[in-house]
PDB file of N, CA and C in Angstrom:
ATOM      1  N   UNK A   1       7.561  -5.111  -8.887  1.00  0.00           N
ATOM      2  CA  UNK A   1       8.074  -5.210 -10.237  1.00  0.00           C
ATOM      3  C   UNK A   1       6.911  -5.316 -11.201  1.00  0.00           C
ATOM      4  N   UNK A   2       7.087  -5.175 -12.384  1.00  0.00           N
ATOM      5  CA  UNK A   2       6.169  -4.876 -13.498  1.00  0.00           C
ATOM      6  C   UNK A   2       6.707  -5.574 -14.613  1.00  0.00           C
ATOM      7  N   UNK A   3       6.412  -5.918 -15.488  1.00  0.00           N
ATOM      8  CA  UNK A   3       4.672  -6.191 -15.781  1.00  0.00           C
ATOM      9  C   UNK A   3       4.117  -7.335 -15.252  1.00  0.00           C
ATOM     10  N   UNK A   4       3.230  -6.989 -14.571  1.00  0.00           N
ATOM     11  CA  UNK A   4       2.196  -8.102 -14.093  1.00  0.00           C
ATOM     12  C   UNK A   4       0.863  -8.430 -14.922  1.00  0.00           C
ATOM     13  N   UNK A   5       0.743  -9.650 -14.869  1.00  0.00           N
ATOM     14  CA  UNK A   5       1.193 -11.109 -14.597  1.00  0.00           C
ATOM     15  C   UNK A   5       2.512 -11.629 -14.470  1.00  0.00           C
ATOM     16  N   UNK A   6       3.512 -12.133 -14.372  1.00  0.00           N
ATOM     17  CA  UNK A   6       4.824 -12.618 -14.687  1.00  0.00           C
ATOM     18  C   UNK A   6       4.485 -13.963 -15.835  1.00  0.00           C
ATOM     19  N   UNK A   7       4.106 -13.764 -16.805  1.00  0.00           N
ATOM     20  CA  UNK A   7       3.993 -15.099 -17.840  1.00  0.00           C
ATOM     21  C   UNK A   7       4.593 -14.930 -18.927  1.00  0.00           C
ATOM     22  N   UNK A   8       5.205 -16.074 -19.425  1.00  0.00           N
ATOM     23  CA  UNK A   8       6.420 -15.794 -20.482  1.00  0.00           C
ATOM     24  C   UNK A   8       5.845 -17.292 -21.315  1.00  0.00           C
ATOM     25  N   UNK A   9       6.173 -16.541 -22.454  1.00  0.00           N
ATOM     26  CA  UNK A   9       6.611 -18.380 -23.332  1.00  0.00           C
ATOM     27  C   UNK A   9       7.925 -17.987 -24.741  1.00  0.00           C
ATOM     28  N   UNK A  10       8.410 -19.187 -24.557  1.00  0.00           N
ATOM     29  CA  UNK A  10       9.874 -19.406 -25.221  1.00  0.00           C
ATOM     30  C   UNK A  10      10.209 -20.603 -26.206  1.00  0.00           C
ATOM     31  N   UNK A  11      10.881 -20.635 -26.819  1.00  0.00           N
ATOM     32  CA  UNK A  11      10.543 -21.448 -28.102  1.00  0.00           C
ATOM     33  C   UNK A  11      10.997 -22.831 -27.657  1.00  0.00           C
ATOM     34  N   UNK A  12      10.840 -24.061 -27.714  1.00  0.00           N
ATOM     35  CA  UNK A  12      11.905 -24.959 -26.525  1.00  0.00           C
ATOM     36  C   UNK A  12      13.120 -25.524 -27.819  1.00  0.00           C
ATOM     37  N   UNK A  13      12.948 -24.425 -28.865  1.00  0.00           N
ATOM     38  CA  UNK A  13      14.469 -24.415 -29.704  1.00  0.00           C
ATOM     39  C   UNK A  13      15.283 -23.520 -29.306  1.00  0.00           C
ATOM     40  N   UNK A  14      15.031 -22.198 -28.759  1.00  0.00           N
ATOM     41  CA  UNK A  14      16.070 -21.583 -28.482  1.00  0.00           C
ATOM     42  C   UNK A  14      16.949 -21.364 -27.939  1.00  0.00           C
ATOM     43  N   UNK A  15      17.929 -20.546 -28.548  1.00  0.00           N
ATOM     44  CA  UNK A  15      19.427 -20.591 -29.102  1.00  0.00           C
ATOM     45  C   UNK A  15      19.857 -19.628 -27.278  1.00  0.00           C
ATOM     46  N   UNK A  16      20.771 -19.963 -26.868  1.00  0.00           N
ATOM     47  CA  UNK A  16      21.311 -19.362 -26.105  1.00  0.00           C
ATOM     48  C   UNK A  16      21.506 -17.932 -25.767  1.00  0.00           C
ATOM     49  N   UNK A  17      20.849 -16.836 -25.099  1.00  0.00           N
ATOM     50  CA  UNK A  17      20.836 -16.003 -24.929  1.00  0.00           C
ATOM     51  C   UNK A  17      19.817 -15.180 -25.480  1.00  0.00           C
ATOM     52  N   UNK A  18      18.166 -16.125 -25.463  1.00  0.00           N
ATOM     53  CA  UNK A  18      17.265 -15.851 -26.146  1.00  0.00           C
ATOM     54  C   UNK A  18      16.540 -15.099 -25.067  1.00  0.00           C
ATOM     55  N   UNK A  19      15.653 -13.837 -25.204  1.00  0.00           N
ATOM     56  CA  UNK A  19      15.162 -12.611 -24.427  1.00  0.00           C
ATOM     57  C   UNK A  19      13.642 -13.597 -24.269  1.00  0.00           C
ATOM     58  N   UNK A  20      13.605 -13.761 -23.144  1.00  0.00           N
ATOM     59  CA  UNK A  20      12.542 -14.161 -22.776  1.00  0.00           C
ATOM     60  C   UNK A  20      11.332 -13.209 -22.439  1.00  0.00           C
ATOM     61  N   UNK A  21      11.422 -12.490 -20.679  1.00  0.00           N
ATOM     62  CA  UNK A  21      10.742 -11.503 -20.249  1.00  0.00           C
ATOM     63  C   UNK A  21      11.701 -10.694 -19.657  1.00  0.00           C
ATOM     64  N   UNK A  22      11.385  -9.236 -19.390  1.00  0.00           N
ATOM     65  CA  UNK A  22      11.855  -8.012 -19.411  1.00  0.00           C
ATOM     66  C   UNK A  22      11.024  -7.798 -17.763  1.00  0.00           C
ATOM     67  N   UNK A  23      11.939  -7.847 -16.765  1.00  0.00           N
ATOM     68  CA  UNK A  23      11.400  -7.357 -15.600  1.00  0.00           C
ATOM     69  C   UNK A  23      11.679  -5.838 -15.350  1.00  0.00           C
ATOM     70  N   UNK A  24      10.790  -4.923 -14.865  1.00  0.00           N
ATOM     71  CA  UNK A  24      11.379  -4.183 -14.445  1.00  0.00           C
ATOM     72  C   UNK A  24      10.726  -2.877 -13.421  1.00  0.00           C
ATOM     73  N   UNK A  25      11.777  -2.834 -12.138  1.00  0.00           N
ATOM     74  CA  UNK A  25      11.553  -1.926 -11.173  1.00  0.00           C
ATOM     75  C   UNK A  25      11.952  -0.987 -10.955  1.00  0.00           C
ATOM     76  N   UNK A  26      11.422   0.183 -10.056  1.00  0.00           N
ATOM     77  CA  UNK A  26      11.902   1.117  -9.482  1.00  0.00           C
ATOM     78  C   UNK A  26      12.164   1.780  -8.643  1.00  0.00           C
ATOM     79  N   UNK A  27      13.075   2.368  -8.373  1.00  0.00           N
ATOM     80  CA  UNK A  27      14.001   3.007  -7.067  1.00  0.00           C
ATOM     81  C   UNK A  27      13.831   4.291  -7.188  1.00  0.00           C
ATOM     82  N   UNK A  28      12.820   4.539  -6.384  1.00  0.00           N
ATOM     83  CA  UNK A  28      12.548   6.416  -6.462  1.00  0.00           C
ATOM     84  C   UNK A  28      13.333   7.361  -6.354  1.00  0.00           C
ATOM     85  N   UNK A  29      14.802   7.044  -5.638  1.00  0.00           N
ATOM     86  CA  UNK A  29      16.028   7.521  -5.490  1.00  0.00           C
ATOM     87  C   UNK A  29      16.377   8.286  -7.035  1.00  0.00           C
ATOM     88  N   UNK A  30      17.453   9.436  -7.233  1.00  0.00           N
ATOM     89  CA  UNK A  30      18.043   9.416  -8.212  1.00  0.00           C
ATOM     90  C   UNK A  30      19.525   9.075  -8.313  1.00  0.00           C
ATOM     91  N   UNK A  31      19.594   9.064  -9.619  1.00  0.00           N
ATOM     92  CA  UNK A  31      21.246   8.843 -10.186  1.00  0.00           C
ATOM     93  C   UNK A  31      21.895   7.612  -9.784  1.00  0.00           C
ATOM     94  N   UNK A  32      22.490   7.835  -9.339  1.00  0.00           N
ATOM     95  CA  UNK A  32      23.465   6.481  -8.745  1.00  0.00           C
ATOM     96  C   UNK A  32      22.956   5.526  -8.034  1.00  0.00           C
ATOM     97  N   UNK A  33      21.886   6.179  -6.709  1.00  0.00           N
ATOM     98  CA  UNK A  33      21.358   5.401  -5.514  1.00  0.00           C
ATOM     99  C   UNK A  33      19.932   5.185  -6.631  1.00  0.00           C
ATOM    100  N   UNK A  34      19.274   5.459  -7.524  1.00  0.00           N
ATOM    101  CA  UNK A  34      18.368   5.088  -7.914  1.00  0.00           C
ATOM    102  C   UNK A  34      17.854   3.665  -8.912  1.00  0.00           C
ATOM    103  N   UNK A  35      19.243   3.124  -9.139  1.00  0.00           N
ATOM    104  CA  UNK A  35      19.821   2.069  -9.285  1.00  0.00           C
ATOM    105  C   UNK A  35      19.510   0.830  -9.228  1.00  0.00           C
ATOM    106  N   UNK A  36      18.854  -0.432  -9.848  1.00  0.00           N
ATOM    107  CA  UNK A  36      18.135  -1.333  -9.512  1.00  0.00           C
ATOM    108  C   UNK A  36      19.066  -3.091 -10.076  1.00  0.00           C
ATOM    109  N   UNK A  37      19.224  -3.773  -8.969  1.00  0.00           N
ATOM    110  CA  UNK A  37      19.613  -5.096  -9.746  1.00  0.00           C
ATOM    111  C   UNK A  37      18.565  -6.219  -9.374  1.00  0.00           C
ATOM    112  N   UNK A  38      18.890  -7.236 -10.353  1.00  0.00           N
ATOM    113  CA  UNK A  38      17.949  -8.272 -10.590  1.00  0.00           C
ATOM    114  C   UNK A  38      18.794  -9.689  -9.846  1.00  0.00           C
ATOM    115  N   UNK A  39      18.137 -10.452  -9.713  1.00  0.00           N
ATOM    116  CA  UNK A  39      18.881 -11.862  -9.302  1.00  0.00           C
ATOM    117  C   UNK A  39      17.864 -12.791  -9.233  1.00  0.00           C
ATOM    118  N   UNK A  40      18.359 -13.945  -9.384  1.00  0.00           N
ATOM    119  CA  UNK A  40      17.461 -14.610  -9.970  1.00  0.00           C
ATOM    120  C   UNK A  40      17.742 -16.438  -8.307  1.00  0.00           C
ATOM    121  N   UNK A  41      16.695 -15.693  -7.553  1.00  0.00           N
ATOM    122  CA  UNK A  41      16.690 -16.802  -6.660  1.00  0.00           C
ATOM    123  C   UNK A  41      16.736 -17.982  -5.844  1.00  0.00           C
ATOM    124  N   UNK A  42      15.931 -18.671  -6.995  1.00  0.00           N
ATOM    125  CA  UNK A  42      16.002 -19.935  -7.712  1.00  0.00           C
ATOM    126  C   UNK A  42      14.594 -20.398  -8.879  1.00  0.00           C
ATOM    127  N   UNK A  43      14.867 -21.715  -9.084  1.00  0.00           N
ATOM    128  CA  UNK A  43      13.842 -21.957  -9.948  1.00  0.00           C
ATOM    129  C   UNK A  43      14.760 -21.870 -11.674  1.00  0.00           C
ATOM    130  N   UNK A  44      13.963 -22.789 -12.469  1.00  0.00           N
ATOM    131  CA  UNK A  44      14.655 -22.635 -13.704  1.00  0.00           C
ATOM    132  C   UNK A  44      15.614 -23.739 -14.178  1.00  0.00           C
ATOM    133  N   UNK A  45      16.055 -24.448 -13.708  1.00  0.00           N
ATOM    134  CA  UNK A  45      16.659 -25.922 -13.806  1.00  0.00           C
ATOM    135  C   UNK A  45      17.919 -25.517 -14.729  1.00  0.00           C
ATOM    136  N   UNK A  46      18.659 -24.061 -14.184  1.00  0.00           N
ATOM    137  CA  UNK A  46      19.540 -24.100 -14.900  1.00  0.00           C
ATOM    138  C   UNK A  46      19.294 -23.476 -16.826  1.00  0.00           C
ATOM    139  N   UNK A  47      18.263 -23.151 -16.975  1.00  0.00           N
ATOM    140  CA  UNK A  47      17.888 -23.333 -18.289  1.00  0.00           C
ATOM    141  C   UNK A  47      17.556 -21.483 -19.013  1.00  0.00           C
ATOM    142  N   UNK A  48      17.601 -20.881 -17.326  1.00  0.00           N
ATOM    143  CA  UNK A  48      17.359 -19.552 -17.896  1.00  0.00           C
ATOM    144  C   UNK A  48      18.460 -18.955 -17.094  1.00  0.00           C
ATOM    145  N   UNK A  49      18.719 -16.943 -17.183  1.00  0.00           N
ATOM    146  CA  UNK A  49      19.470 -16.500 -16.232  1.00  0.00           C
ATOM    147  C   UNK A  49      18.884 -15.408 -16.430  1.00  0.00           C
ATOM    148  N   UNK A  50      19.409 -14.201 -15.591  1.00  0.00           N
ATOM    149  CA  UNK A  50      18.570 -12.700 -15.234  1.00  0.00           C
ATOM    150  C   UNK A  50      19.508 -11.916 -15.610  1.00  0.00           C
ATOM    151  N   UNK A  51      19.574 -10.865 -16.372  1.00  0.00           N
ATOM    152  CA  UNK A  51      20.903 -10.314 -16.456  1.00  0.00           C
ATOM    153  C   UNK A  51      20.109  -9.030 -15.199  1.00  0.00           C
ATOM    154  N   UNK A  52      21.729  -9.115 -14.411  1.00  0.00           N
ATOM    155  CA  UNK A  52      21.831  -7.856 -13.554  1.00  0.00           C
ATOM    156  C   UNK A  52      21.186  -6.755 -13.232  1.00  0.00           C
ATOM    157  N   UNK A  53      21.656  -6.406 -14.569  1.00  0.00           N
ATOM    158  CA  UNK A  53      21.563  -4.482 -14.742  1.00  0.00           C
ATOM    159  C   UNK A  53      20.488  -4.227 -15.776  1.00  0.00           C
ATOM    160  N   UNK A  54      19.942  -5.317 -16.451  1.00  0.00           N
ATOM    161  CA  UNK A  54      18.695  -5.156 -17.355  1.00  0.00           C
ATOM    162  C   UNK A  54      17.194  -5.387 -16.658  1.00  0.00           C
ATOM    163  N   UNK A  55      17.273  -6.511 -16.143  1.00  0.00           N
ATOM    164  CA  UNK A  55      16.195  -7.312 -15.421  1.00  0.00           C
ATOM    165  C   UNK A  55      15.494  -8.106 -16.986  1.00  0.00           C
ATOM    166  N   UNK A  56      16.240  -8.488 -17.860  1.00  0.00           N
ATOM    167  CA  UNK A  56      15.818  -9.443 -19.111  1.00  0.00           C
ATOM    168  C   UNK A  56      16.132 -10.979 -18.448  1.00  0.00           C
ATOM    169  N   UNK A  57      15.067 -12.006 -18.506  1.00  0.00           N
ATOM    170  CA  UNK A  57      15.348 -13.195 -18.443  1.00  0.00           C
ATOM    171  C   UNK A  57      15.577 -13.529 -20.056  1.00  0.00           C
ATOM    172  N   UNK A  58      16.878 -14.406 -19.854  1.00  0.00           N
ATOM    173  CA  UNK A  58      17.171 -15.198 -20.964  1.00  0.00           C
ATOM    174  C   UNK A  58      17.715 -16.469 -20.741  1.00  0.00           C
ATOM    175  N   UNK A  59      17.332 -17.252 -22.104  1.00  0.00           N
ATOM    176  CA  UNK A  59      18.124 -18.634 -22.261  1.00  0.00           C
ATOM    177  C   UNK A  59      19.218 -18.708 -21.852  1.00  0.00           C
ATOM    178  N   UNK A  60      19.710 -20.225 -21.387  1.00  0.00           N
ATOM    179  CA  UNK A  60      21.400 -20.291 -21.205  1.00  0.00           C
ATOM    180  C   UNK A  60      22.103 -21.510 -22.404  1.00  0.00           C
ATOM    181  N   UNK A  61      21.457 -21.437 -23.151  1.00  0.00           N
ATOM    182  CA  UNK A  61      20.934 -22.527 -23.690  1.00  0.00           C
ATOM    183  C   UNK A  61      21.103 -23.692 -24.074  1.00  0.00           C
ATOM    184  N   UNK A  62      20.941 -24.542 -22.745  1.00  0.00           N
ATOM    185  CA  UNK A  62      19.956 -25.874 -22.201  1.00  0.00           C
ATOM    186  C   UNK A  62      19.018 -26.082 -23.004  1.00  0.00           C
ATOM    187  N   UNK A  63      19.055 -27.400 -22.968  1.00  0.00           N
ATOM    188  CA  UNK A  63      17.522 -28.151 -23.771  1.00  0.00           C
ATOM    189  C   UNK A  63      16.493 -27.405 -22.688  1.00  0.00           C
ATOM    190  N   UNK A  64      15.456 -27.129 -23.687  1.00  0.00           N
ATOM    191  CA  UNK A  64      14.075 -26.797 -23.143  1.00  0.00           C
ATOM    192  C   UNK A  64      12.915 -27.961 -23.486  1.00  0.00           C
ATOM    193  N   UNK A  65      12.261 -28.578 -22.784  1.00  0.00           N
ATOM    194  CA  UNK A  65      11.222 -29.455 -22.887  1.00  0.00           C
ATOM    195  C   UNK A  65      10.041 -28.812 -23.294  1.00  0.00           C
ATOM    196  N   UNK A  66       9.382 -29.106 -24.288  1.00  0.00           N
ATOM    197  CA  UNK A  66       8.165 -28.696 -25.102  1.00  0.00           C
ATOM    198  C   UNK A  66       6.599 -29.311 -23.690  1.00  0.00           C
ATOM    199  N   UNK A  67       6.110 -27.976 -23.645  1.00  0.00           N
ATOM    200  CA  UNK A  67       5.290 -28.007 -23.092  1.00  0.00           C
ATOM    201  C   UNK A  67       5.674 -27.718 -21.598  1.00  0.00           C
ATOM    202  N   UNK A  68       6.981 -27.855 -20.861  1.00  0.00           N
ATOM    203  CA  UNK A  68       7.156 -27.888 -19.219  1.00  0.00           C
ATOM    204  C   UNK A  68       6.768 -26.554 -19.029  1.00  0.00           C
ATOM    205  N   UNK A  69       6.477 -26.076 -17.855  1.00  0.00           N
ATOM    206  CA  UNK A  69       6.533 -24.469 -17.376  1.00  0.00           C
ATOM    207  C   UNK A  69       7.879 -24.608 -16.223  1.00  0.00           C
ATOM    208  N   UNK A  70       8.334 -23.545 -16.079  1.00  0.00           N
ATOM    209  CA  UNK A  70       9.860 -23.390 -15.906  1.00  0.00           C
ATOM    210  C   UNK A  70       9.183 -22.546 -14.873  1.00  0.00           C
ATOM    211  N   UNK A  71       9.364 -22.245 -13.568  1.00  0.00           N
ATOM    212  CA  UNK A  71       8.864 -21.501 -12.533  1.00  0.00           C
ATOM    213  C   UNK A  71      10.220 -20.481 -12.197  1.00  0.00           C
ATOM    214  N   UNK A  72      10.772 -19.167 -11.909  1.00  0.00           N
ATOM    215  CA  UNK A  72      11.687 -18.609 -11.776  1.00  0.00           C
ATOM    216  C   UNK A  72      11.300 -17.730 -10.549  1.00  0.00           C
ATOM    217  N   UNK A  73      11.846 -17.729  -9.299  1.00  0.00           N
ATOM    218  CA  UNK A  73      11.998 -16.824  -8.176  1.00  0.00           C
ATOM    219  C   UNK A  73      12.601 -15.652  -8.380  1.00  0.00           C
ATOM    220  N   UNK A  74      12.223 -14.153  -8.864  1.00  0.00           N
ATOM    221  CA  UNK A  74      13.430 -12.838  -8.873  1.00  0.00           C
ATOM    222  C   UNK A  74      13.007 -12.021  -8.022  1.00  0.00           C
ATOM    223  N   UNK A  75      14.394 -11.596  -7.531  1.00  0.00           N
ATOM    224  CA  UNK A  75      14.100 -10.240  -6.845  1.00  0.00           C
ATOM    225  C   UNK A  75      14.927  -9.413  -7.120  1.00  0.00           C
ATOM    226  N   UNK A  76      14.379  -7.921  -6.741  1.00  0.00           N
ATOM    227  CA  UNK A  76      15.057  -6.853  -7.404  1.00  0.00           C
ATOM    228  C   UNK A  76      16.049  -5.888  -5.863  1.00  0.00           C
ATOM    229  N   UNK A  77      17.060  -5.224  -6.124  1.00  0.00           N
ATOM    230  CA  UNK A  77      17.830  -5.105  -5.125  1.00  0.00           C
ATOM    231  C   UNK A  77      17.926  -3.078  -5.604  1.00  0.00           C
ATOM    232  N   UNK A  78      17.973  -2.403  -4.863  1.00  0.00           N
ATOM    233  CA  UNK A  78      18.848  -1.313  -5.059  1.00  0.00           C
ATOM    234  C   UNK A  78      20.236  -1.370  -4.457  1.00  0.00           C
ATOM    235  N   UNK A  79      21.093  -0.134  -4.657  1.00  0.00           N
ATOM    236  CA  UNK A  79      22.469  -0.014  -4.386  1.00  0.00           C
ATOM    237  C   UNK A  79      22.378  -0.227  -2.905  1.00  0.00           C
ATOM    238  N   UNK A  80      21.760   0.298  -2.355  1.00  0.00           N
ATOM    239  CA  UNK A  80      21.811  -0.083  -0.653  1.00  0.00           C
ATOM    240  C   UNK A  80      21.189  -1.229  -0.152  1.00  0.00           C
ATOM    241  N   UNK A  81      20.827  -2.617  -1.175  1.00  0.00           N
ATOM    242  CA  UNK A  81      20.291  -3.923  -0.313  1.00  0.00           C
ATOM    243  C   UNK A  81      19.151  -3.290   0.176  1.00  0.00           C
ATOM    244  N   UNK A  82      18.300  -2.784  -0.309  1.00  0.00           N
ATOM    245  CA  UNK A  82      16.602  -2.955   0.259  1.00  0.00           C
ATOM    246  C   UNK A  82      15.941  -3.499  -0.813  1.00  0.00           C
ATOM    247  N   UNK A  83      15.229  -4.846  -0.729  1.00  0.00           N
ATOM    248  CA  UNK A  83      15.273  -6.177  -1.737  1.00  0.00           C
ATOM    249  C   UNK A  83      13.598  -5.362  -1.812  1.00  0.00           C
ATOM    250  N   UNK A  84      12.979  -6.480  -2.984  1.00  0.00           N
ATOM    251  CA  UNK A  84      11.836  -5.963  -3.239  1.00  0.00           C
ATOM    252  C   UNK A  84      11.413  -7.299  -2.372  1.00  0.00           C
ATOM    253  N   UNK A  85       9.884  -7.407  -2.852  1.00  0.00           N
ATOM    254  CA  UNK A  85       9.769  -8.856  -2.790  1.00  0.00           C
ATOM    255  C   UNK A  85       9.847  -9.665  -3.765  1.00  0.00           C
ATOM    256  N   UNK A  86       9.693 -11.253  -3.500  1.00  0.00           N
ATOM    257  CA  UNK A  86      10.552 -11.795  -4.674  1.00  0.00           C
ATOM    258  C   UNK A  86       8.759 -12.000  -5.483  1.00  0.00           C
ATOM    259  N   UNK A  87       9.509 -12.493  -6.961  1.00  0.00           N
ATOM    260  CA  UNK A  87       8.350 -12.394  -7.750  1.00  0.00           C
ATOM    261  C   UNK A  87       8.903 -13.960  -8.411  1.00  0.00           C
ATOM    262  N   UNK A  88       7.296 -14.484  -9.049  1.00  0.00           N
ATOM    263  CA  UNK A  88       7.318 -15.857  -9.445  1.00  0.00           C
ATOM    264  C   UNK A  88       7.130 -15.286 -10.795  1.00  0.00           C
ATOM    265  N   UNK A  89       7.884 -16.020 -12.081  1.00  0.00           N
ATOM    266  CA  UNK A  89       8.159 -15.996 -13.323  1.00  0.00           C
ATOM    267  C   UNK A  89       7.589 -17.187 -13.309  1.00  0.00           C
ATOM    268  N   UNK A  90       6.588 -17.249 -14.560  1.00  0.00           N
ATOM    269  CA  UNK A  90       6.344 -18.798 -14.987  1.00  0.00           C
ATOM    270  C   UNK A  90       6.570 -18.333 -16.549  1.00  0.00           C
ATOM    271  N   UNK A  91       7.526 -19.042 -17.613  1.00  0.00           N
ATOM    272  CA  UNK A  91       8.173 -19.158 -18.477  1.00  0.00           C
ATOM    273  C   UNK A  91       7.664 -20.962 -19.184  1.00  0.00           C
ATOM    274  N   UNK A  92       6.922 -20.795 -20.359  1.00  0.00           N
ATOM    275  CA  UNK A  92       6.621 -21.955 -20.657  1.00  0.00           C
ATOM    276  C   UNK A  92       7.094 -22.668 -22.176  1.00  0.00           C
ATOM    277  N   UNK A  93       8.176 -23.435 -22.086  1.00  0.00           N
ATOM    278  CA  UNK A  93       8.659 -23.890 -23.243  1.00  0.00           C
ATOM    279  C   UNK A  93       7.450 -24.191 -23.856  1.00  0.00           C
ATOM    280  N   UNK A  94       7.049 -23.411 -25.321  1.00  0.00           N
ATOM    281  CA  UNK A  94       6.330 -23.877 -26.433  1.00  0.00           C
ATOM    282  C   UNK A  94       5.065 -22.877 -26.146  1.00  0.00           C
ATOM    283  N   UNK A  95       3.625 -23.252 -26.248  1.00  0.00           N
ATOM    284  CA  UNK A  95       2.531 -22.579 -26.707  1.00  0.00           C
ATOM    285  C   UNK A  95       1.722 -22.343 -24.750  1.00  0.00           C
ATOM    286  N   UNK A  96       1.523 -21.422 -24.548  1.00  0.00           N
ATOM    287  CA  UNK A  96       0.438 -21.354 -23.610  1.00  0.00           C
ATOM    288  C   UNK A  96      -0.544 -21.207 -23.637  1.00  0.00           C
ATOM    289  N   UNK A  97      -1.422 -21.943 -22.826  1.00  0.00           N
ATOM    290  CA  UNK A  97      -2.943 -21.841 -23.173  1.00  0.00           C
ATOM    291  C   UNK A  97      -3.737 -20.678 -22.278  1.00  0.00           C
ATOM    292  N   UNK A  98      -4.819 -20.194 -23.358  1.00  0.00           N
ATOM    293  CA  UNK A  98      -5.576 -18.717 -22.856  1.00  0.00           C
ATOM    294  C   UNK A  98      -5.230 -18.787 -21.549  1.00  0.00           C
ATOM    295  N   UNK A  99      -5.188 -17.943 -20.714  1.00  0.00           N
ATOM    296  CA  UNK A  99      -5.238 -17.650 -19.499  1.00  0.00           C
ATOM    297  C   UNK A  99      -6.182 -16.046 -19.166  1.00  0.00           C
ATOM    298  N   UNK A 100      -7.267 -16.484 -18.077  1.00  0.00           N
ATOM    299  CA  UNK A 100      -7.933 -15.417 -17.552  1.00  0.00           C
ATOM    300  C   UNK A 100      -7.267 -14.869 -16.109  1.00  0.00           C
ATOM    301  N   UNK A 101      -7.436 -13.487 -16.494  1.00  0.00           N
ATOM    302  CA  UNK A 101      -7.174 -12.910 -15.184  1.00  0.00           C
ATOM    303  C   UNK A 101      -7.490 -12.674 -14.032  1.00  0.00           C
ATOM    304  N   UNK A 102      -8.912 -12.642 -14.159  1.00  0.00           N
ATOM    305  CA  UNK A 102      -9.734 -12.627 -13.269  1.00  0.00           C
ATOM    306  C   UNK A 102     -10.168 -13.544 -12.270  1.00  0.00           C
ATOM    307  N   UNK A 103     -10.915 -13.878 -10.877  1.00  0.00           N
ATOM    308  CA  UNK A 103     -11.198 -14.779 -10.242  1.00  0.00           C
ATOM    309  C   UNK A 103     -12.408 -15.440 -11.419  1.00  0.00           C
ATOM    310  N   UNK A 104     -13.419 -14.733 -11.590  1.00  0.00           N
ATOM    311  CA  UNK A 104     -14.374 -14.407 -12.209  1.00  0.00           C
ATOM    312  C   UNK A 104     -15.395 -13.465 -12.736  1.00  0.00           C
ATOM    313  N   UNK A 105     -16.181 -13.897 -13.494  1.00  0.00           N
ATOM    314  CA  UNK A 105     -16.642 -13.149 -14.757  1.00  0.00           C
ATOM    315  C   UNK A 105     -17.924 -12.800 -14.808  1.00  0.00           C
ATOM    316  N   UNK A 106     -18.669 -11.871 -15.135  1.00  0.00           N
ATOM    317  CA  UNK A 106     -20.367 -11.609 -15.153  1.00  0.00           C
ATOM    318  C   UNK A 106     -20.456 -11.164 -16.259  1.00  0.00           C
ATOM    319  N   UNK A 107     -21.772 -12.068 -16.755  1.00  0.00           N
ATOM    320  CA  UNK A 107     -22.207 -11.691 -17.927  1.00  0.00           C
ATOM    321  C   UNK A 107     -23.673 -11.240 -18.138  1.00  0.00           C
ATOM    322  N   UNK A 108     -24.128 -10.179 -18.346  1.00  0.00           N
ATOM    323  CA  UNK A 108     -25.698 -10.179 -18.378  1.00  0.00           C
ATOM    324  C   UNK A 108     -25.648 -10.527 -20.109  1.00  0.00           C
ATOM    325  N   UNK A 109     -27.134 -11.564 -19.616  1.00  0.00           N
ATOM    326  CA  UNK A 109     -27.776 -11.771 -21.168  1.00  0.00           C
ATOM    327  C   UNK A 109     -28.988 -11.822 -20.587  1.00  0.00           C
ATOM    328  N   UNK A 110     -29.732 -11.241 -21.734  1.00  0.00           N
ATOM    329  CA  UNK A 110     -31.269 -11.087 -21.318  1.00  0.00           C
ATOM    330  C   UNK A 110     -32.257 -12.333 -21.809  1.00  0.00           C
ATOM    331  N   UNK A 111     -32.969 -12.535 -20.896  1.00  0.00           N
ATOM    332  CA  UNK A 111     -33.441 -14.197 -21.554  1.00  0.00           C
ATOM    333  C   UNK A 111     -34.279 -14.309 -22.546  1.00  0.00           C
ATOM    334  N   UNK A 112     -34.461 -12.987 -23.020  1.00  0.00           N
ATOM    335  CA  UNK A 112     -35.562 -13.111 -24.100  1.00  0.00           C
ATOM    336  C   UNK A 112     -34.934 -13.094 -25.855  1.00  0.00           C
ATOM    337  N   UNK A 113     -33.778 -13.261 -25.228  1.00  0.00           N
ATOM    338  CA  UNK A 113     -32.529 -13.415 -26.716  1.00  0.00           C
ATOM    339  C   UNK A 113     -32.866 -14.537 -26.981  1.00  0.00           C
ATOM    340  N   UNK A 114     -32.820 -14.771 -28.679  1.00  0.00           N
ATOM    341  CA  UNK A 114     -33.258 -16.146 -28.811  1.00  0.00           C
ATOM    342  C   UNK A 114     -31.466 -16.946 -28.851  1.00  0.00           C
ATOM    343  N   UNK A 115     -31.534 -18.398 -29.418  1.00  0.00           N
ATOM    344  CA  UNK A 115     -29.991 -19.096 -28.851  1.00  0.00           C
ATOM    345  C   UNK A 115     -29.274 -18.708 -29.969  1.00  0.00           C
ATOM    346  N   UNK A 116     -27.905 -18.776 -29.525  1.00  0.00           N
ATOM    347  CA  UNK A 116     -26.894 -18.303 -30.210  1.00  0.00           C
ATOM    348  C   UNK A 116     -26.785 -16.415 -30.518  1.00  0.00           C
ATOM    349  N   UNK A 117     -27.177 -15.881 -30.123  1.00  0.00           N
ATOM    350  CA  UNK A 117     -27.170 -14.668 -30.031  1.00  0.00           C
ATOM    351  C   UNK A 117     -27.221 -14.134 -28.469  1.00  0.00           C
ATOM    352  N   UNK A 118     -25.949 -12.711 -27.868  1.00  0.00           N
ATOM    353  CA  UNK A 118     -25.886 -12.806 -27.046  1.00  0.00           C
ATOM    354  C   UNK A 118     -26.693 -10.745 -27.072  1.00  0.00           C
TER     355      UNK A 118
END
């Protein structure tokens, strides 16, 4: 499933049926059998849901706690039950802080730069 990372943030005011993150996979199949549903595993304290046939996580709307991260298990299904694997949603009532992607980072600076200049 796509888009990766799975990281979301959500207002911890919102209103019931608020669009969180937008999952979404594909079934190389066409037409009918090409067909993809969402379900939502566990995780979420009740506070979010997956719609089906979209793969949109949204509010149910439950109090959201300012600052918690909300962890969500989904997996995606075609018409014939061949599941994807499941994917971790982290959804964070209120502000998230930077996050890097990487393990780590290289930087060349040449040492003959004087400070504060890179």
């Amino acid at each position: 499933m796509e888009p990766y990372p799975f990281l979301a943030t959500v207002s911890p005011l919102a209103a019931a049926g608020t669009y969180v993150y937008r999952l979404h996979a594909i079934d190389k199949d066409e037409g009918i059998n090409g067909e993809v549903e969402y379900f939502l595993l566990e995780g979420g304290d009740l506070k979010f849901e997956v719609d089906r046939f979209t793969g949109w996580i949204q509010t149910t709307g439950q109090i959201l706690e300012e600052g918690v991260e909300y962890l969500l298990t989904v997996q995606a299904s075609d018409i014939f039950g061949k599941k994807s694997s499941p994917v971790l949603v982290s959804v964070i009532a209120g502000e998230r802080p930077p996050q890097f992607k990487n393990v780590s980072y290289t930087v060349f600076v040449p040492e003959n730069r004087p400070a504060g200049h890179v």
